[in-house]
C-alpha atoms as a PDB file:
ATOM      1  CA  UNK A   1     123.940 109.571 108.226  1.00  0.00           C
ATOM      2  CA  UNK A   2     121.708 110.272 111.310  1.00  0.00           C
ATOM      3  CA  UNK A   3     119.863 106.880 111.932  1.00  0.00           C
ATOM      4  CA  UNK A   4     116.207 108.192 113.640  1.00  0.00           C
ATOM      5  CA  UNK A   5     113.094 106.150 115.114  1.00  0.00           C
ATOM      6  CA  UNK A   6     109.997 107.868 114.497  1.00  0.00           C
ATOM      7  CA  UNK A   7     106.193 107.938 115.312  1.00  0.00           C
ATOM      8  CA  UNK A   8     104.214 108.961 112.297  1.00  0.00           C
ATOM      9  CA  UNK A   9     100.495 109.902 113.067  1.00  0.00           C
ATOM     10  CA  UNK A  10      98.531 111.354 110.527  1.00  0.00           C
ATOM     11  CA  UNK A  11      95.324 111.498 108.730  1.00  0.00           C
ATOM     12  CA  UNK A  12      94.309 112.563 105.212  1.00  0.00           C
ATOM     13  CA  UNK A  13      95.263 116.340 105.240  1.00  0.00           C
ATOM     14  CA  UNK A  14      97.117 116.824 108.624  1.00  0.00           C
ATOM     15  CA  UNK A  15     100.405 115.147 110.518  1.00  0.00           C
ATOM     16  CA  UNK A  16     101.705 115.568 113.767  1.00  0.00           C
ATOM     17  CA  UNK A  17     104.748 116.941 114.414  1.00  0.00           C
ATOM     18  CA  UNK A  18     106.632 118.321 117.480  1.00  0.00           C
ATOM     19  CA  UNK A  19     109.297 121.345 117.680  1.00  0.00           C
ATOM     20  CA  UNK A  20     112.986 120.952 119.552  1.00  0.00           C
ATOM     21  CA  UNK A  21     114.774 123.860 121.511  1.00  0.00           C
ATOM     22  CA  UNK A  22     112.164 126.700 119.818  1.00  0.00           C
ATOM     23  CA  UNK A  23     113.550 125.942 116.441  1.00  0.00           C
ATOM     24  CA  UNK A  24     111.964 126.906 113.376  1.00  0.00           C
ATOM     25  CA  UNK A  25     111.215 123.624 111.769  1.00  0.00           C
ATOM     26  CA  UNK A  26     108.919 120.846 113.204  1.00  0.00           C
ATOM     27  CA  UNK A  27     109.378 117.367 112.748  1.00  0.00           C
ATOM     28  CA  UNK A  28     108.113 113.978 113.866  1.00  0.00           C
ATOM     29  CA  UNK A  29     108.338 112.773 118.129  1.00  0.00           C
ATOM     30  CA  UNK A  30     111.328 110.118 118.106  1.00  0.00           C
ATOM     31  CA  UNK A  31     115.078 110.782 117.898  1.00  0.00           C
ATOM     32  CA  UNK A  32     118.868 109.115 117.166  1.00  0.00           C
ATOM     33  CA  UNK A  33     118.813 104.976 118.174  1.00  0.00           C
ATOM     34  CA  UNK A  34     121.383 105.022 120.700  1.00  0.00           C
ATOM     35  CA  UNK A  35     124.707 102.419 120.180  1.00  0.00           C
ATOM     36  CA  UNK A  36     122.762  98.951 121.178  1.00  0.00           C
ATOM     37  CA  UNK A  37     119.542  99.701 120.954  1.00  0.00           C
ATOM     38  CA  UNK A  38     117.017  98.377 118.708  1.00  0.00           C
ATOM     39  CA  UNK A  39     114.935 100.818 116.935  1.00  0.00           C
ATOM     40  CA  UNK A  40     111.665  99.516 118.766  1.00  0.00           C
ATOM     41  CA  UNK A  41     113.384 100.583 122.025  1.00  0.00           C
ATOM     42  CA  UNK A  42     114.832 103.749 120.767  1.00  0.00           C
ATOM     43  CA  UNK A  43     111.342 105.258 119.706  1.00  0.00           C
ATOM     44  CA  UNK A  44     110.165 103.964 123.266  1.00  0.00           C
ATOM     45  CA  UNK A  45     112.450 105.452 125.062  1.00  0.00           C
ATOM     46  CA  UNK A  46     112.145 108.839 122.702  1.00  0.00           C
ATOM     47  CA  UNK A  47     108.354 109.015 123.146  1.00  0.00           C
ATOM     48  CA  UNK A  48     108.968 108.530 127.345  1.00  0.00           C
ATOM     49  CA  UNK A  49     111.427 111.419 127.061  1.00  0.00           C
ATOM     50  CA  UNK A  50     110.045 113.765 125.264  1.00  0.00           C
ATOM     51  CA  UNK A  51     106.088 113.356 125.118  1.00  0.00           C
ATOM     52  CA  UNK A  52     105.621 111.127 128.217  1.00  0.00           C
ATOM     53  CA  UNK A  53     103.914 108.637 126.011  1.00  0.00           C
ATOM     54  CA  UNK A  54     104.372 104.887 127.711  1.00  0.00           C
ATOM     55  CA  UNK A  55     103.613 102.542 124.678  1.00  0.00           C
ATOM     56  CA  UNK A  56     105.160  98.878 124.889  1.00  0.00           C
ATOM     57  CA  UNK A  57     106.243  97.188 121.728  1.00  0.00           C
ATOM     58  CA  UNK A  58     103.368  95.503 121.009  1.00  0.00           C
ATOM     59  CA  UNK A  59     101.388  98.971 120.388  1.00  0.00           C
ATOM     60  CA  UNK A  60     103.823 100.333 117.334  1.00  0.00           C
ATOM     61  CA  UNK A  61     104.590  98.897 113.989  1.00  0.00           C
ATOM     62  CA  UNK A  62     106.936  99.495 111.307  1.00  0.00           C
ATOM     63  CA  UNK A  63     105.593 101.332 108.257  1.00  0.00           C
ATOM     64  CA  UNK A  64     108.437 102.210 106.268  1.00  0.00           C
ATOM     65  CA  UNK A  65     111.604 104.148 105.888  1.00  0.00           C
ATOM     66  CA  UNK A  66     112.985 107.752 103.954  1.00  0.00           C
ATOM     67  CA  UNK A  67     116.019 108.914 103.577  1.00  0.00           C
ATOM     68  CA  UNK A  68     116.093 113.186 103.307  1.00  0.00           C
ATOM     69  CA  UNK A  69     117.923 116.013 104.474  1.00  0.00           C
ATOM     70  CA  UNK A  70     118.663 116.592 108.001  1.00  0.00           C
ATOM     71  CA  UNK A  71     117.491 119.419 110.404  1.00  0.00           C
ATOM     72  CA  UNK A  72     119.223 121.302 111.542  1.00  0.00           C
ATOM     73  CA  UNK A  73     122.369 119.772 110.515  1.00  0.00           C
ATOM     74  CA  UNK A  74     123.406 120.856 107.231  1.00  0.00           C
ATOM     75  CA  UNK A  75     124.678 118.614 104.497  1.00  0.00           C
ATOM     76  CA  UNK A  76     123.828 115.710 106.845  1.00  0.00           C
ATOM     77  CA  UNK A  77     121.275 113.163 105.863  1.00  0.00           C
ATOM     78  CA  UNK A  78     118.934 111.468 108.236  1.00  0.00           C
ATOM     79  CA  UNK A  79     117.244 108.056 108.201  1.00  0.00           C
ATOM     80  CA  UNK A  80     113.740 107.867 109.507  1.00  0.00           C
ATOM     81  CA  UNK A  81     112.157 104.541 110.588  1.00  0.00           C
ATOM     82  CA  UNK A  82     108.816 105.427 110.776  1.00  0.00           C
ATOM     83  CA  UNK A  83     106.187 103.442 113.155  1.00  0.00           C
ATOM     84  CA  UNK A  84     102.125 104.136 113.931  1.00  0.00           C
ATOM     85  CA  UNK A  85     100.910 103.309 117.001  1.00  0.00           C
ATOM     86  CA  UNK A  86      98.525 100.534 116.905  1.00  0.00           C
ATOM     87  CA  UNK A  87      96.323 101.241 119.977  1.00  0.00           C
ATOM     88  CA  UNK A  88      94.748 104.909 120.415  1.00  0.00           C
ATOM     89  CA  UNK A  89      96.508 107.909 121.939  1.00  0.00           C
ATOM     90  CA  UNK A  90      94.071 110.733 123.491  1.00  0.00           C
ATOM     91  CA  UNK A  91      96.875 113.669 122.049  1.00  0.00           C
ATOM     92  CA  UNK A  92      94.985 116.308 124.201  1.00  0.00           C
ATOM     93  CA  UNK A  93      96.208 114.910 127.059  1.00  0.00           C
ATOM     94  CA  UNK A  94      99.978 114.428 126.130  1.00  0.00           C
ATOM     95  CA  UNK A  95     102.450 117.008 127.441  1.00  0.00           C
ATOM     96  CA  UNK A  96     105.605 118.204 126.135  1.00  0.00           C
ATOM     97  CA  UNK A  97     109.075 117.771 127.878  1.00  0.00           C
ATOM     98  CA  UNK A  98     112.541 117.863 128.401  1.00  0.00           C
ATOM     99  CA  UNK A  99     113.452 119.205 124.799  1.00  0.00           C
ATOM    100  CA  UNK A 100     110.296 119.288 123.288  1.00  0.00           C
ATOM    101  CA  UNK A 101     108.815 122.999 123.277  1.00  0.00           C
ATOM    102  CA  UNK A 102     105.537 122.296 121.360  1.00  0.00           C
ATOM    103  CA  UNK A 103     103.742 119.645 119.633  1.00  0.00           C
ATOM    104  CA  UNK A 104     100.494 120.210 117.096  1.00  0.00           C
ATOM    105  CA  UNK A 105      98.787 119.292 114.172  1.00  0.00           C
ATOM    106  CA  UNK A 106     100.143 120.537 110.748  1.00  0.00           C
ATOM    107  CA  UNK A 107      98.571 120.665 107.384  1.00  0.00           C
ATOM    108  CA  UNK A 108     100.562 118.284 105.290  1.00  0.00           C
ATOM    109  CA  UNK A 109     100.798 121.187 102.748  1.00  0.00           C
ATOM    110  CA  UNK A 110     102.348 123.569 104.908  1.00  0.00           C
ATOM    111  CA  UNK A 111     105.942 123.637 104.162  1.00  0.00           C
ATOM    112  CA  UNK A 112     107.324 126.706 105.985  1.00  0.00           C
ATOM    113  CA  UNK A 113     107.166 124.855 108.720  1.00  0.00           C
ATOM    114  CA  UNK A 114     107.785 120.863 108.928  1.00  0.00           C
ATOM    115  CA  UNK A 115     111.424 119.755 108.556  1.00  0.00           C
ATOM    116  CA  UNK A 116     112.566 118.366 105.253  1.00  0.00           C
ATOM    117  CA  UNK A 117     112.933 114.691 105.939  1.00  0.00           C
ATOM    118  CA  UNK A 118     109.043 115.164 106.810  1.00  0.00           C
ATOM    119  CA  UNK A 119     108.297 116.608 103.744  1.00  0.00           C
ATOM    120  CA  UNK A 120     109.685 113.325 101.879  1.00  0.00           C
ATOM    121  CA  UNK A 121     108.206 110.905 104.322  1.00  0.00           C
ATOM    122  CA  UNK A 122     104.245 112.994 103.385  1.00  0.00           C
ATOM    123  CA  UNK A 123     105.453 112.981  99.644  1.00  0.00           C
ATOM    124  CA  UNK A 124     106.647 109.130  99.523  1.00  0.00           C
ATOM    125  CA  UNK A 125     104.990 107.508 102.476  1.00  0.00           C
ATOM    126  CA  UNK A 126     101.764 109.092 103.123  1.00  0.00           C
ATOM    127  CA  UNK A 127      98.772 106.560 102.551  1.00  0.00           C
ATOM    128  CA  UNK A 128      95.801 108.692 104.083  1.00  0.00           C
END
């Protein structure tokens, strides 16, 4: 199982979500907790890497945890720790980089697009 840290911002009908290496499915900023690493540190060190987001500990908190299907790995399953930030991020002024090729609102009903592990967080987790 793929063990991921995640940051899950949302409101009633939309979720954000960013896209890896141009690939077809979107899914949430965060990544794999490195060997050591607590999760807190894992999703701050994902969010510095890949969005350029500095939040400290103090501004994210734990809001639950699904298990789904990984992506793109097949018959993998992946673990996603989900935490909201607890202080306001402008998003129009966050950047993508290193891996990250795009990052953008989704409708929650739009399944074409959003990973499947993000599909069972909005079906299970979603409180908006």
């Amino acid at each position: 199982m793929i063990k991921c840290v995640c940051l899950v911002e949302e409101t009633k009908d939309k979720i954000l979500l960013v896209q890896v290496r141009h690939r077809e499915k979107y899914y949430f900023p965060g990544g794999k907790i490195d060997e050591g690493e607590t999760q807190l540190e894992a999703l701050i060190r994902e969010l510095k890497e890949e969005l350029n987001l500095h939040l400290s500990e103090t501004e994210l908190s734990y809001i639950g945890t699904v298990v789904g299907k990984a992506y793109p790995q097949e018959n993998m399953l992946t673990e996603l720790n989900g935490y909201r930030a607890t202080t306001t991020i402008n998003w129009d002024n966050i950047h993508t980089d290193n891996e990250i090729t795009d990052i953008k609102w989704f409708d929650k009903d739009d399944v074409d697009m959003i990973a499947p592990a993000v599909l069972k967080w909005i079906n299970e987790m979603s409180t908006e």
